[in-house]
Protein backbone atom coordinates (compact mmCIF):
# COMPACT_ATOMS: atom_id res chain seq x y z
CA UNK A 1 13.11 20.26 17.29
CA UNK A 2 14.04 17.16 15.19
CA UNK A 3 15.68 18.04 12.02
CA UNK A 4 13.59 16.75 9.54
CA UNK A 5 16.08 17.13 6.42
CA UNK A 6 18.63 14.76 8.38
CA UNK A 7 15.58 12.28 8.97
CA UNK A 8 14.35 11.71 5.83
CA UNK A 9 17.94 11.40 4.42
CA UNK A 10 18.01 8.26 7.47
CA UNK A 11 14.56 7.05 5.95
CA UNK A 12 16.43 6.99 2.59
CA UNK A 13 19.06 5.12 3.02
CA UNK A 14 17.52 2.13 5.29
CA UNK A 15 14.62 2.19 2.98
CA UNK A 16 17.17 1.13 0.15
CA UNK A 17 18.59 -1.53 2.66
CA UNK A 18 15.21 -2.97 3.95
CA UNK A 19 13.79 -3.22 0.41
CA UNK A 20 11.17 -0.88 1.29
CA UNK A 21 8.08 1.36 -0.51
CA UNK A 22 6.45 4.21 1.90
CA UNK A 23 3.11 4.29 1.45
CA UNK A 24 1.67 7.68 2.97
CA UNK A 25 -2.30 8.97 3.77
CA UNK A 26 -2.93 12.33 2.17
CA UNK A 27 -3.82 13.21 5.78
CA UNK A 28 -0.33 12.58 6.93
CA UNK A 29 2.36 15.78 8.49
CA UNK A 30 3.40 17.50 5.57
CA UNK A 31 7.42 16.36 6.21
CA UNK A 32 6.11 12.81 6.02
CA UNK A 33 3.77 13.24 2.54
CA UNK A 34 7.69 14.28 1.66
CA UNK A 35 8.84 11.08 2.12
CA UNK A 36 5.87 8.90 0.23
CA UNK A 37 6.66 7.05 -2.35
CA UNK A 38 3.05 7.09 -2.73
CA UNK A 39 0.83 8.97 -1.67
CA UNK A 40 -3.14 8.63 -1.80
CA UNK A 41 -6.42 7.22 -0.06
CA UNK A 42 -6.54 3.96 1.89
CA UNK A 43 -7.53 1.47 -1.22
CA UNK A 44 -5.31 3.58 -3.83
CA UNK A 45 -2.05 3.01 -1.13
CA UNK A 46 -2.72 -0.97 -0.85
CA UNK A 47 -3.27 -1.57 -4.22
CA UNK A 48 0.51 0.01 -5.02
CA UNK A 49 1.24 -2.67 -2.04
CA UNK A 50 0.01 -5.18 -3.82
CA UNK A 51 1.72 -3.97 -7.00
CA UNK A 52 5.26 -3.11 -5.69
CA UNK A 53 8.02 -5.57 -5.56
CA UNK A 54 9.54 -4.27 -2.59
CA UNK A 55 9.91 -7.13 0.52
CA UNK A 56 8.34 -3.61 3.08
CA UNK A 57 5.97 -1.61 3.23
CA UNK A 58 5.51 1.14 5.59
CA UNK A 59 2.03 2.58 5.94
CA UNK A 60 1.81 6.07 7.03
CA UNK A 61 -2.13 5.90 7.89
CA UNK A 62 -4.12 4.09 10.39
CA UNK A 63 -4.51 0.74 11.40
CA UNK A 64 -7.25 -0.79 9.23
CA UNK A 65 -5.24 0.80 6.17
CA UNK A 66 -2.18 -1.09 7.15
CA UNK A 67 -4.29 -4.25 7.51
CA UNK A 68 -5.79 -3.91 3.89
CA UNK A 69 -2.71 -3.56 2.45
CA UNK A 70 -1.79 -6.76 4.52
CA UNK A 71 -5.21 -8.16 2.97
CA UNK A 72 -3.55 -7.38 -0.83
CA UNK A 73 -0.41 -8.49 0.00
CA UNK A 74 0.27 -11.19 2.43
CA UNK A 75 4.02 -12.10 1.34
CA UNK A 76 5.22 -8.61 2.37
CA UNK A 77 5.96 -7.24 5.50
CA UNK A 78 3.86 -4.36 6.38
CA UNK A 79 4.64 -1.75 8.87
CA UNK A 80 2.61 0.86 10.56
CA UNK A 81 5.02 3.14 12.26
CA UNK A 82 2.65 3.76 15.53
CA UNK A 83 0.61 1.12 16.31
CA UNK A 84 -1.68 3.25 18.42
CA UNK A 85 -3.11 5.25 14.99
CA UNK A 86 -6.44 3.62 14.90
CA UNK A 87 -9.56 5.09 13.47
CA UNK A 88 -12.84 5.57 16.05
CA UNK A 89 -14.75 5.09 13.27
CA UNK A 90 -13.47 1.81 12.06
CA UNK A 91 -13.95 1.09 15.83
CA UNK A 92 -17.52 1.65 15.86
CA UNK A 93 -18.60 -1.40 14.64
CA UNK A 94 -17.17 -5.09 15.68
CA UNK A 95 -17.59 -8.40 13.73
CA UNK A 96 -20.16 -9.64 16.38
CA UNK A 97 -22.16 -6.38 15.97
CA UNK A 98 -22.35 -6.88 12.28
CA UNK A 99 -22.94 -10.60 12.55
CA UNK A 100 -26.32 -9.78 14.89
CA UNK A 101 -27.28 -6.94 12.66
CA UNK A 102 -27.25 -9.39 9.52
CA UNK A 103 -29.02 -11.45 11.60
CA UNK A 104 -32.01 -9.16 12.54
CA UNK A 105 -31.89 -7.85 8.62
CA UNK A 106 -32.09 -11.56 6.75
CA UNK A 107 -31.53 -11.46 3.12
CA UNK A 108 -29.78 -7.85 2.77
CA UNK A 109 -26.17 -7.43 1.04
CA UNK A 110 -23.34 -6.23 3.29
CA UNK A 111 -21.62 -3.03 1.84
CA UNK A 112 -18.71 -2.32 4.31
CA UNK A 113 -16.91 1.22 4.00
CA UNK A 114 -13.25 0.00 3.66
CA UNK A 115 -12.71 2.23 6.93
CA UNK A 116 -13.46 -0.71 8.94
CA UNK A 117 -11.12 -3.67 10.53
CA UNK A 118 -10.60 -6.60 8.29
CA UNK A 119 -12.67 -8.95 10.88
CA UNK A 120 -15.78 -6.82 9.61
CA UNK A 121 -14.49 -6.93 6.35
CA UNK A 122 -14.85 -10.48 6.43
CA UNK A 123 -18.20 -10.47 7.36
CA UNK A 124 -18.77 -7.69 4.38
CA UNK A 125 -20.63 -8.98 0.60
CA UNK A 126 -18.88 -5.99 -0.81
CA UNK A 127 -16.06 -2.93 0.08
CA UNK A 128 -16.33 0.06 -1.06
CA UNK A 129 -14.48 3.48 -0.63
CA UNK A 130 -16.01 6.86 -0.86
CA UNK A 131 -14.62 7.50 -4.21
CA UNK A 132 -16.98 4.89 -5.79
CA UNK A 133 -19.37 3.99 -2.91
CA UNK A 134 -22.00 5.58 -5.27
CA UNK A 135 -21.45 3.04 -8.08
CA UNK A 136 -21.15 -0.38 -5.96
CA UNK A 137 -24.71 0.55 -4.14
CA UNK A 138 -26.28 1.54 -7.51
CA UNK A 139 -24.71 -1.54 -9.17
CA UNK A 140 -26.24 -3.49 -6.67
CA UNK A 141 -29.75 -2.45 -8.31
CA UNK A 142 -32.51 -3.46 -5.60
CA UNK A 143 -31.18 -5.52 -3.52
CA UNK A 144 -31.92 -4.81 0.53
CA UNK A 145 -28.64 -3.47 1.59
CA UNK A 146 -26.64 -2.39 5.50
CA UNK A 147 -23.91 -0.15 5.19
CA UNK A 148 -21.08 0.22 7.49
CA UNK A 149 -19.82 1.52 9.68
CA UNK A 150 -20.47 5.47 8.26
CA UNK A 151 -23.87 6.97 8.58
CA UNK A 152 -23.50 9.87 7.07
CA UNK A 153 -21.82 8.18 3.56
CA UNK A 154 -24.15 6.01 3.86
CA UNK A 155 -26.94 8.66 3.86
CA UNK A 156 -25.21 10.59 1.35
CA UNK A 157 -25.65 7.39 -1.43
CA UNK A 158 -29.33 6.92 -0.44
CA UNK A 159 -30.08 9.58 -0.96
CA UNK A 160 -28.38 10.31 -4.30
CA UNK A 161 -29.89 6.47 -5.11
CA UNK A 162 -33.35 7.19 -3.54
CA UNK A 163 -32.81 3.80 -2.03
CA UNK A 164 -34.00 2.56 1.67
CA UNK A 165 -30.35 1.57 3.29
CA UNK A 166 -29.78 -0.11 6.66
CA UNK A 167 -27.36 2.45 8.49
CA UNK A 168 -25.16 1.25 11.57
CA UNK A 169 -24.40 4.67 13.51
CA UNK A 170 -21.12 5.15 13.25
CA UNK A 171 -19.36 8.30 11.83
CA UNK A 172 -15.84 9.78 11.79
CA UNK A 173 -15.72 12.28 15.47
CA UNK A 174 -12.85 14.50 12.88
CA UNK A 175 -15.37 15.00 9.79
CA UNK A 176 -18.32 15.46 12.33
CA UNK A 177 -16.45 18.36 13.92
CA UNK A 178 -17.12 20.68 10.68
CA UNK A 179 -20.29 22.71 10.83
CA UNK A 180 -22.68 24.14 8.58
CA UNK A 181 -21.18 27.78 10.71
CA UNK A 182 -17.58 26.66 9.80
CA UNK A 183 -18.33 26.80 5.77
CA UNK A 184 -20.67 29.84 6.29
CA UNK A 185 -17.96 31.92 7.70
CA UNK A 186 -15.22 30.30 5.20
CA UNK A 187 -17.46 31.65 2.71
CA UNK A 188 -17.83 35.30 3.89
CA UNK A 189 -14.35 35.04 4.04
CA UNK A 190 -13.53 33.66 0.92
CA UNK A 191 -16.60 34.77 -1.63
CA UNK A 192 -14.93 34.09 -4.74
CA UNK A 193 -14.23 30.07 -3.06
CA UNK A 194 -15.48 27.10 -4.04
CA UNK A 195 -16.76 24.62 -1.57
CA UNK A 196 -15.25 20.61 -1.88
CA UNK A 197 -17.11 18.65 1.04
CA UNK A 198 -16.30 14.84 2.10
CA UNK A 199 -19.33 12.65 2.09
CA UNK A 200 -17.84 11.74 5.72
CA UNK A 201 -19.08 15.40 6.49
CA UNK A 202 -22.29 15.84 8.17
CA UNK A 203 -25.50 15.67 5.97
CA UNK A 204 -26.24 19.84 7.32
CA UNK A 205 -22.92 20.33 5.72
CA UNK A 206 -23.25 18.70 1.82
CA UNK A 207 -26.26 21.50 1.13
CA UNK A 208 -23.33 23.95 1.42
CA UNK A 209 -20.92 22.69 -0.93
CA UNK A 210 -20.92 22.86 -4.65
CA UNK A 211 -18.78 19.39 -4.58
CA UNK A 212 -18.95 16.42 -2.32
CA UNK A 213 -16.41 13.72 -3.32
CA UNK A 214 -13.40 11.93 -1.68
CA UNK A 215 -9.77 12.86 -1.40
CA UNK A 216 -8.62 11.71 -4.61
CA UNK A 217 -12.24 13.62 -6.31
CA UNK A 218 -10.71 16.95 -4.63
CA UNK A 219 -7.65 16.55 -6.60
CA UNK A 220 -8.88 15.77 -9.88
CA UNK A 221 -12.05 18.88 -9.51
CA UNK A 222 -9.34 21.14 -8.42
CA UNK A 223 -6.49 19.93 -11.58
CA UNK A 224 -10.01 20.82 -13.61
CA UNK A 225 -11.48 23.81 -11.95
CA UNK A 226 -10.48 27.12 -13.91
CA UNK A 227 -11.41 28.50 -10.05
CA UNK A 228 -8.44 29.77 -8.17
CA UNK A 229 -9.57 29.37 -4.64
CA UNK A 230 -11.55 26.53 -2.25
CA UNK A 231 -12.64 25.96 0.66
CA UNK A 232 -11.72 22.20 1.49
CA UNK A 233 -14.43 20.96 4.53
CA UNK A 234 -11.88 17.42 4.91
CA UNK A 235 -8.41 16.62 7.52
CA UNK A 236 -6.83 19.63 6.67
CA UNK A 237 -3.32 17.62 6.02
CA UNK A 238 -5.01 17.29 2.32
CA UNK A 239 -4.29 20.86 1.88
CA UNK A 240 -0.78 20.27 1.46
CA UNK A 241 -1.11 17.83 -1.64
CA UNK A 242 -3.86 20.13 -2.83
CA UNK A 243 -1.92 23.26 -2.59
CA UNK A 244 1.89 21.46 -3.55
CA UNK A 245 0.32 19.61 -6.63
CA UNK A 246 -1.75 23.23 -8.09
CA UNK A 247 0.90 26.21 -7.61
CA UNK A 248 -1.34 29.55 -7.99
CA UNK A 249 -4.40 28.13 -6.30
CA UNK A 250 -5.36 28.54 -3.24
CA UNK A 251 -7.25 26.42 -0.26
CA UNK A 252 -8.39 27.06 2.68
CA UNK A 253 -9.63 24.82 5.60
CA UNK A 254 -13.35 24.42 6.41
CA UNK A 255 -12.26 24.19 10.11
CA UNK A 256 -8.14 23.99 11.54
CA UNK A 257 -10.25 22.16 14.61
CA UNK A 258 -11.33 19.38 12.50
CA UNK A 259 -7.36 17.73 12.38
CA UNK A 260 -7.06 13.72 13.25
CA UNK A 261 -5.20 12.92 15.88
CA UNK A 262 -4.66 9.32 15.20
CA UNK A 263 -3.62 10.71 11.64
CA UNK A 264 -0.58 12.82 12.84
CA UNK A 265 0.43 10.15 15.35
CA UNK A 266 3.08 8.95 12.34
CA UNK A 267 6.01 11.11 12.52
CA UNK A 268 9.45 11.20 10.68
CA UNK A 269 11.65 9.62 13.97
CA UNK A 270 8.40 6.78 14.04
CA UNK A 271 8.84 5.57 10.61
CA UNK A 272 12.39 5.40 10.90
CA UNK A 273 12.20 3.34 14.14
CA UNK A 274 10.23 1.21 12.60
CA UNK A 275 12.37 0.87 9.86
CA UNK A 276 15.56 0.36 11.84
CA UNK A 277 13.70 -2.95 14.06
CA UNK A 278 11.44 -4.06 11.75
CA UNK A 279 8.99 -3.17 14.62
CA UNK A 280 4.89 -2.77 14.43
CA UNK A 281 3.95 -5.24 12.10
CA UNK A 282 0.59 -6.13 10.93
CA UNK A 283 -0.60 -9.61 9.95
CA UNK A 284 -4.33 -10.15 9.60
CA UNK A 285 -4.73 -14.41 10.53
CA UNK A 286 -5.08 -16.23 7.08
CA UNK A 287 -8.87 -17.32 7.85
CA UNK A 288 -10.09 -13.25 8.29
CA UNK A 289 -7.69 -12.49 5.37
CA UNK A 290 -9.01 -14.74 2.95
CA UNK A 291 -12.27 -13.78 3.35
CA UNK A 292 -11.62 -10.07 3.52
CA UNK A 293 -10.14 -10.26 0.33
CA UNK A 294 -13.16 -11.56 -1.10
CA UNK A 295 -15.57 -8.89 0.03
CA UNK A 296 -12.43 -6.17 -2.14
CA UNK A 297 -12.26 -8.06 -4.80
CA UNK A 298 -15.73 -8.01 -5.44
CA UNK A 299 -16.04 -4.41 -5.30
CA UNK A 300 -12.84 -4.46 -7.62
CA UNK A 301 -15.65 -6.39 -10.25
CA UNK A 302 -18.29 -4.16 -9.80
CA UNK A 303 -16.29 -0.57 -10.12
């Protein structure tokens, strides 16, 4: 067993000699949330990489989130400490897909879930992130929109917009693995709980919640709620922040099954690694960059 204490003190100290920030995904391992500078969703984590002075950044996510924060901030040197954390669902859909569904769908806006690579980002009108999907479609008024790559957010802000929406079919295989059964038994279990859902969830499993919002949503319903237990249907690493950030509440996965793989893939002796060769960057080419930047910055207008 590696010992973790002894780790992060190695993380420490070549952090301060690399001029480095660690940027960590609130479904990280719980010993490397420890380490985080910051820690947050995908946008929230390259924005503070666009803010920070340091020269590195280490992203403790997946790949597309590394890229984004390259997007934000091209003079730094970002690391992602495995190279092999992707996302399936950012996979789902490539730029040429997106290019020939624009093309069979003239005349509709592009709203891209930033879970996506930065070449379909560049081929995206408008980012948005779960957290305020809702108000960049319904800013958008009536304009004929496609959303990618995530059906089932997608589905969740047409129909809380009543609006006809081009969906591509992609969906996230970790969210999709919680069942209307898994929050049915949770809630036997736990009758006194209150249910948080992910619009990433299934659209059998919203019905069942009494909140569907994104990671950082969870936090602030929970700092609010005068409820002392929930049932959290997301990557159970967010129970760690959840629980560590409200002492006396209590949370409870929706389903332990529903973990990502590519999400844990970041451990303590990777980051350091990468720290100590300066190994795994990512660079996004200038041309995809630019115009990737475009498609966040207008969402940055809108919300």
């Amino acid at each position: 067993m590696p010992d973790n204490r002894k780790l992060q003190e190695e993380i420490a100290k070549l952090k301060k000699e690399r001029d480095a920030v660690i940027l960590v995904h609130n479904y990280q391992l719980p010993e490397v949330q420890d380490i985080a500078d910051f820690l947050g969703d995908s946008l929230g984590l390259s924005r503070e990489a666009a803010k920070t002075k340091a020269k590195v950044i280490v992203f403790c996510g997946v790949h597309f989130m590394a890229e984004t924060a390259n997007i934000l901030a091209p003079e730094k040197t970002v690391l992602l400490p495995d190279p092999a954390s992707g996302c399936p669902m950012a996979d789902m859909i490539s730029a040429k897909e997106l290019r020939a569904l624009k093309a069979k769908h003239p005349g509709h806006i592009v709203v891209a879930y930033v879970n996506s690579s930065a070449e379909v980002k560049a081929e995206t009108d408008y980012c948005c992130t779960s957290g305020n999907a809702l108000q960049v479609v319904e800013k958008l008024k009536n304009e004929k929109i496609i959303f990618v790559p995530d059906k089932y957010l997608g589905s969740w802000i047409a129909g809380r917009l009543n609006k006809e929406m081009v969906l591509w079919h992609g969906y996230c295989p970790t969210h999709a693995k919680i069942l209307p059964a898994h929050i049915e038994k949770a809630k036997k279990e736990h009758p006194g709980a209150v249910v948080m859902a992910h619009p990433e969830c299934r659209n059998d499993v919203w019905p069942l919640a009494d909140e569907v919002c994104s990671t950082e949503g969870f936090l602030r319903y929970v700092k609010t709620s005068r409820v002392k237990e929930f049932i959290v249907a997301t990557e159970p690493g967010m129970l760690y922040r959840l629980a560590k950030e409200n002492p006396g509440k209590k949370f409870y996965p929706a389903s332990a099954e529903a973990s990502c793989p590519n999400m844990k893939k970041n451990t303590l002796e990777k980051v350091l690694w990468s720290l100590q060769d300066m190994a795994n960057i990512v660079r996004v080419p200038e041309e995809i960059r630019l115009k990737a930047k475009k498609a966040i910055e207008r969402m940055v207008m809108l919300v």
